[in-house]
C-alpha atoms as a PDB file:
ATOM      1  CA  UNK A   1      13.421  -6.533 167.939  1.00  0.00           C
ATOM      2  CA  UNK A   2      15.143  -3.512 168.218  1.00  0.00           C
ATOM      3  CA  UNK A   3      13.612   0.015 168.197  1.00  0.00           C
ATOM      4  CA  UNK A   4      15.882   0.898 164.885  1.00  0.00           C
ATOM      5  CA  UNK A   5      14.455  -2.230 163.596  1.00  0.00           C
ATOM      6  CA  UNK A   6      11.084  -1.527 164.170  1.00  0.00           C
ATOM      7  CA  UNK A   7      10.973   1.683 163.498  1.00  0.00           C
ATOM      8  CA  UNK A   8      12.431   0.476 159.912  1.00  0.00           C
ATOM      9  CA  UNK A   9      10.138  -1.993 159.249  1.00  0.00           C
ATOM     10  CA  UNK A  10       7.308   0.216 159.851  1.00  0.00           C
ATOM     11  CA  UNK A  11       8.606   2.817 157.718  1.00  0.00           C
ATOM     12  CA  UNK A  12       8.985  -0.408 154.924  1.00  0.00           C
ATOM     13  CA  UNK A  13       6.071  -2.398 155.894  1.00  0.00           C
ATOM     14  CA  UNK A  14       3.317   0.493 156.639  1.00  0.00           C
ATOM     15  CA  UNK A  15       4.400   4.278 156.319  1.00  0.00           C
ATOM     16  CA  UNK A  16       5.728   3.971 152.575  1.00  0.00           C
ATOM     17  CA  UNK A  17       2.918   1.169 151.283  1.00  0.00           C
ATOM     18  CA  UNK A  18      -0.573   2.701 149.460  1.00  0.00           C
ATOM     19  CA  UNK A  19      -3.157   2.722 151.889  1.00  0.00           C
ATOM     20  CA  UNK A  20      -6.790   2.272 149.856  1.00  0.00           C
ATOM     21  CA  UNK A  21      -8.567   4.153 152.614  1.00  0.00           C
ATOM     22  CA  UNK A  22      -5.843   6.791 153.107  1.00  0.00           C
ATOM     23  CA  UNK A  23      -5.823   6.519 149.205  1.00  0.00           C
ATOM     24  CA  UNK A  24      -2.590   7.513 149.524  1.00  0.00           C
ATOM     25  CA  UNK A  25       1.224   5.946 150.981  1.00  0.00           C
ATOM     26  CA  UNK A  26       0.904   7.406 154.802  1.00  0.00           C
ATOM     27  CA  UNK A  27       4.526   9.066 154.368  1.00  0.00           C
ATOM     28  CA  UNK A  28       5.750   9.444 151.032  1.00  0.00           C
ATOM     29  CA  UNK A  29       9.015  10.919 152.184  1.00  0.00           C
ATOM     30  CA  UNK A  30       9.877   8.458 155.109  1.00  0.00           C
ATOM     31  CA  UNK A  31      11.185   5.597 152.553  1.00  0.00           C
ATOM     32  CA  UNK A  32      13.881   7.919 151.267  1.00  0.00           C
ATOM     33  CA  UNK A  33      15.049   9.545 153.986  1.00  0.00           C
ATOM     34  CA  UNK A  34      15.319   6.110 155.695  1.00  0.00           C
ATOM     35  CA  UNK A  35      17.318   5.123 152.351  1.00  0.00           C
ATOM     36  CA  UNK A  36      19.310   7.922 152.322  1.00  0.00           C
ATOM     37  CA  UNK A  37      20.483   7.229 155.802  1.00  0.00           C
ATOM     38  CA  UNK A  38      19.230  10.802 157.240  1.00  0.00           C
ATOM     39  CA  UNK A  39      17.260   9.494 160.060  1.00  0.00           C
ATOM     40  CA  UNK A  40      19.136   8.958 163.599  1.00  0.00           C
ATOM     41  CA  UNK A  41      17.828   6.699 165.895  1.00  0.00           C
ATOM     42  CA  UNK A  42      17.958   6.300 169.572  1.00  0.00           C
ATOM     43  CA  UNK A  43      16.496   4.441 172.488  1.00  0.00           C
ATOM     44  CA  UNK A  44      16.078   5.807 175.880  1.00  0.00           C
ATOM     45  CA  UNK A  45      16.281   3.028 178.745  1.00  0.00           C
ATOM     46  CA  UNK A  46      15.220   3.996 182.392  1.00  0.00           C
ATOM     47  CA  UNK A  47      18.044   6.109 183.803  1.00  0.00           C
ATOM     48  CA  UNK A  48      17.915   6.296 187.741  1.00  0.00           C
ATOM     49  CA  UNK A  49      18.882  10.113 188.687  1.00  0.00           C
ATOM     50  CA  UNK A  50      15.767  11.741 185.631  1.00  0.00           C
ATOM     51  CA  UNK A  51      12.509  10.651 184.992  1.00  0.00           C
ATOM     52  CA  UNK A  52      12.097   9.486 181.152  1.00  0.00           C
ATOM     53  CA  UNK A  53       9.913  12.729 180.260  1.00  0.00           C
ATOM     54  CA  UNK A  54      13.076  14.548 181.726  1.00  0.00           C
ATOM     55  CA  UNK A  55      15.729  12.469 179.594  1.00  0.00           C
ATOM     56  CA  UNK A  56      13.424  13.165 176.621  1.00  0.00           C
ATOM     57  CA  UNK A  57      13.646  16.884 177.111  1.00  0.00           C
ATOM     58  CA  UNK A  58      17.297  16.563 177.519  1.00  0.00           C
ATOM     59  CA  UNK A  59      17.904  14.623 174.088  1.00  0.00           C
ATOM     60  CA  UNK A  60      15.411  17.228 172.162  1.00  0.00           C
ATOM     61  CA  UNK A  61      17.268  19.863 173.827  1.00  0.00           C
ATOM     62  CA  UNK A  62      20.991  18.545 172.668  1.00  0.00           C
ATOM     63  CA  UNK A  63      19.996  17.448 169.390  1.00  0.00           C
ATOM     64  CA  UNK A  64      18.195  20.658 168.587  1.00  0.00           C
ATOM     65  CA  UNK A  65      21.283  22.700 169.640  1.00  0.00           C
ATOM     66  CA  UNK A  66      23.206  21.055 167.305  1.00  0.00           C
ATOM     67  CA  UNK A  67      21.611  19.480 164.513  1.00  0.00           C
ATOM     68  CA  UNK A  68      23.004  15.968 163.719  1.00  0.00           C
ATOM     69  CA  UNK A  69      24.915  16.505 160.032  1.00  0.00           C
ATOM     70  CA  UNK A  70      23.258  15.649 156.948  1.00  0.00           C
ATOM     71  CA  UNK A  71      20.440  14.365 159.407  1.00  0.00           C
ATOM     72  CA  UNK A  72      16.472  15.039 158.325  1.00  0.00           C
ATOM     73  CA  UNK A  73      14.549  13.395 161.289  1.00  0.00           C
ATOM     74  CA  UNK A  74      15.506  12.114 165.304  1.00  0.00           C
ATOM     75  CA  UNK A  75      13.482   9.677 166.428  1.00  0.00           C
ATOM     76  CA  UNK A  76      13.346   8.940 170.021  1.00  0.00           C
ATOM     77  CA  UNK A  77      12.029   5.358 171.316  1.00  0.00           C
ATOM     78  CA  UNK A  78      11.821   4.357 174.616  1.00  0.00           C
ATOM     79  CA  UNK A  79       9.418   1.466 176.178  1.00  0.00           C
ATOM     80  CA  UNK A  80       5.770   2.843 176.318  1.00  0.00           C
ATOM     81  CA  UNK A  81       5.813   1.491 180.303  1.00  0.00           C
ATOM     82  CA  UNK A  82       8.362   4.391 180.896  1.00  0.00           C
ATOM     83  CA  UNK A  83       6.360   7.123 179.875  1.00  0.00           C
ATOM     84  CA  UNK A  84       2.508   7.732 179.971  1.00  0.00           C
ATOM     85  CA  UNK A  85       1.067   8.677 176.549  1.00  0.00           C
ATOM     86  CA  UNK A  86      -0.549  12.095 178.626  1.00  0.00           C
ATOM     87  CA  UNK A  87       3.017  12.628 180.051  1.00  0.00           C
ATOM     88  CA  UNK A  88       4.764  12.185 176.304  1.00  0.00           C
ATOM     89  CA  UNK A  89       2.359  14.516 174.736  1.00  0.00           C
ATOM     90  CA  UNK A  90       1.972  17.423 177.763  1.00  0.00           C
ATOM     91  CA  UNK A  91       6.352  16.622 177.627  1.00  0.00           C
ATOM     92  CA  UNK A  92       6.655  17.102 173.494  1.00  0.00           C
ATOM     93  CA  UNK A  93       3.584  20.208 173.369  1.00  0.00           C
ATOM     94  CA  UNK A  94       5.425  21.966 175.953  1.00  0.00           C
ATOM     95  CA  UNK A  95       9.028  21.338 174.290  1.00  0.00           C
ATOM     96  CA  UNK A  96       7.374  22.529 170.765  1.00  0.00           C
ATOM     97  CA  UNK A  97       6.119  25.652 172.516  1.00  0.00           C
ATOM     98  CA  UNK A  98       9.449  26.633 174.709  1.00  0.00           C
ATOM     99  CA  UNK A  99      12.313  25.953 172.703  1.00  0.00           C
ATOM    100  CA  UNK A 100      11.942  23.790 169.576  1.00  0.00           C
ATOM    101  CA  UNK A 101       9.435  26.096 167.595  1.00  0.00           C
ATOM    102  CA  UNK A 102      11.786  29.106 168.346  1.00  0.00           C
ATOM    103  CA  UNK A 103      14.724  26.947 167.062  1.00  0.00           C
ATOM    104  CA  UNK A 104      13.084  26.190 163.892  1.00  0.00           C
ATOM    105  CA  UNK A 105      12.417  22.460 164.684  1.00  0.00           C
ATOM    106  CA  UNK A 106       8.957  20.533 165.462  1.00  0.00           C
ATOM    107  CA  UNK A 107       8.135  17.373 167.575  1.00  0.00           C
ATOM    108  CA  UNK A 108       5.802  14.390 167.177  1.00  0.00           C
ATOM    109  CA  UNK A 109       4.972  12.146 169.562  1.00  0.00           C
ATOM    110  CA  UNK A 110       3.717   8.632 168.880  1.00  0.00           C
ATOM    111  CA  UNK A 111       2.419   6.604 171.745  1.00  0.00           C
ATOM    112  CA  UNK A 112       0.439   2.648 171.329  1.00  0.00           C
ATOM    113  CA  UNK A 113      -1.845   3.909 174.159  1.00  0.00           C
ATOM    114  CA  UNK A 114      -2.992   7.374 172.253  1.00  0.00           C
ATOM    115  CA  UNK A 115      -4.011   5.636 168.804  1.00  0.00           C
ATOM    116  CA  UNK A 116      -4.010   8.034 166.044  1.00  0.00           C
ATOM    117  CA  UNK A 117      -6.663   7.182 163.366  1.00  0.00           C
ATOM    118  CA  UNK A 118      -7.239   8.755 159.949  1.00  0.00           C
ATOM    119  CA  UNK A 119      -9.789   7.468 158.031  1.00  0.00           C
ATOM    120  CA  UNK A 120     -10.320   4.112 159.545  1.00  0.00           C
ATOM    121  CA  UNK A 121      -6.958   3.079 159.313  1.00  0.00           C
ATOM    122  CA  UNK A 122      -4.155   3.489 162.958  1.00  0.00           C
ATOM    123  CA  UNK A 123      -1.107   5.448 161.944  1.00  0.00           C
ATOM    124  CA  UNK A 124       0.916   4.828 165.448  1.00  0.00           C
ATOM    125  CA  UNK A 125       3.657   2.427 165.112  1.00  0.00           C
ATOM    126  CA  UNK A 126       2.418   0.381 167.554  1.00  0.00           C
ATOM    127  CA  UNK A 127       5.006  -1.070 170.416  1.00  0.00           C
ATOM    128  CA  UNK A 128       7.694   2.047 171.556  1.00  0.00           C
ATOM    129  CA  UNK A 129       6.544   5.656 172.869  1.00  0.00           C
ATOM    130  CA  UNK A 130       8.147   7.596 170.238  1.00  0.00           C
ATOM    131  CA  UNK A 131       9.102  11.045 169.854  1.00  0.00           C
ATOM    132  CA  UNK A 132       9.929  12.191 166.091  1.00  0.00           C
ATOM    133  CA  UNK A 133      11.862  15.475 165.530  1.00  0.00           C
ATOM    134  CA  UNK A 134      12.353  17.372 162.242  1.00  0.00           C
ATOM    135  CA  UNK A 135      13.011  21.002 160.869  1.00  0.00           C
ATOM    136  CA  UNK A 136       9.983  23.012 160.973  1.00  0.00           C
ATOM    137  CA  UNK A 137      10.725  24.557 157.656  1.00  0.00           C
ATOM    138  CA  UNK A 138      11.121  20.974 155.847  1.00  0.00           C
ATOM    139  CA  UNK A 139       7.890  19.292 157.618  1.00  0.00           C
ATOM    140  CA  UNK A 140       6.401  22.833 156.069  1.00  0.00           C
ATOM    141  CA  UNK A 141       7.258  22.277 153.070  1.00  0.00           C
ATOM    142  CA  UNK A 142       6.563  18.275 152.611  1.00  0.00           C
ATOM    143  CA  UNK A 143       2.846  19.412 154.098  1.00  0.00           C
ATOM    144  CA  UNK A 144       2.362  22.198 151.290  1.00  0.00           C
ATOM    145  CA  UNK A 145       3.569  19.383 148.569  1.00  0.00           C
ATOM    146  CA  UNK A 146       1.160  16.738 149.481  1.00  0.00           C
ATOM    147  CA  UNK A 147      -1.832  19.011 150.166  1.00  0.00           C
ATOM    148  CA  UNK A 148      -1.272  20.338 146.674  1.00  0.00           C
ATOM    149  CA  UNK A 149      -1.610  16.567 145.973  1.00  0.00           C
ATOM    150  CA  UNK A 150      -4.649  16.836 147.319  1.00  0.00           C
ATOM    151  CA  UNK A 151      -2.952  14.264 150.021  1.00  0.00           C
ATOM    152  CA  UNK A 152      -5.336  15.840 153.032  1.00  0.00           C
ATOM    153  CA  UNK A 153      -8.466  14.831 150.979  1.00  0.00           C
ATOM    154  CA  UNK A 154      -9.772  11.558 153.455  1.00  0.00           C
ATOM    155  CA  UNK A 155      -8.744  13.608 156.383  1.00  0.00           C
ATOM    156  CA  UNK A 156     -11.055  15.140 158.777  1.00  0.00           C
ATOM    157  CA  UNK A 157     -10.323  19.012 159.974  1.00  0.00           C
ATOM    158  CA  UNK A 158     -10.114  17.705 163.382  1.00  0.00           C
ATOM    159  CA  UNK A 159      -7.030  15.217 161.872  1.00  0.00           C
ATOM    160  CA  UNK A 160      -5.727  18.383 159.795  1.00  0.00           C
ATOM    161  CA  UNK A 161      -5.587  20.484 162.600  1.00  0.00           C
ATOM    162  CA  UNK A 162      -3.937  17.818 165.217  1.00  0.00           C
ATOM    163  CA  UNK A 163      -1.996  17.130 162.654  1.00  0.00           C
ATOM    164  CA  UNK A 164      -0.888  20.134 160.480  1.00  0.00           C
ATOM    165  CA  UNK A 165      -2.412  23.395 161.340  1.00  0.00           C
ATOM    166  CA  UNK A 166      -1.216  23.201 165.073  1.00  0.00           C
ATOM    167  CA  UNK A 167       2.117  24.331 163.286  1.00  0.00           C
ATOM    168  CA  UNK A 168       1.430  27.522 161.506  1.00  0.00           C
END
């Protein structure tokens, strides 16, 4: 498979389904922005002359100086061999805290060997690091809808915090 194709069928198969321990769909806005074709999609291969954490920067860095049109989310996928799960997430905290905040956007990394699990059930996608960029202001707003919605309600702090809070 193909990292577009996986990342679609996890969005079909998993992200947008109920989830009786979540007791909730794990992201009710990921259907229809895939959909709506407003999610661009890219894998990174091994280039020989920049590590992958420093191709990763340089992506975030173009695409957050200018915005893909009519675009909501960027997710980039490269083979989880390429990249450690402690290098992705030391790469994506410090790009959150030295550009991408100040530019109004936020990044999520997703890695198979860093599971992430809210109540009982693994919310990783499961076979490509991942790195999943939005607008700060929209991934601000979907957050105040759904806990309204009382989405956060299986959650533990320590999930809202990794999670949500960490934004604020």
């Amino acid at each position: 498979m193909t990292l577009a194709k996986d990342i679609e069928s996890w969005v079909v198969d998993w992200v947008s389904q109920y989830n009786k321990n979540l007791d909730a769909v794990p992201c009710p806005f990921a259907r229809q922005a895939l959909l709506d074709n407003k999610i661009v999609i890219k894998e990174l291969t091994s280039l020989a002359h920049m590590s992958m954490a420093e191709y990763i920067s340089s992506e975030l860095e173009s695409y957050t100086s200018q915005w893909p049109a009519d675009k909501e989310v960027v997710a980039l996928g490269c083979n989880p061999e390429l990249i450690s799960s402690d290098d992705l997430e030391q790469l994506v905290n410090e790009c959150n805290q030295t550009f991408l905040k100040e530019r109004g956007y936020i990044a999520l990394e997703d890695h198979p060997a860093n599971l992430e699990i809210i109540a009982g059930e693994t919310m990783n996608q499961g076979s490509w690091a991942l790195v999943l960029v939005q607008l700060k202001s929209k991934l601000d707003k979907a957050s105040s809808i759904l806990e309204k919605q009382g989405y956060y309600k299986n959650w533990s702090q320590e999930d809202i915090d990794d999670v949500v809070s960490w934004r604020k």
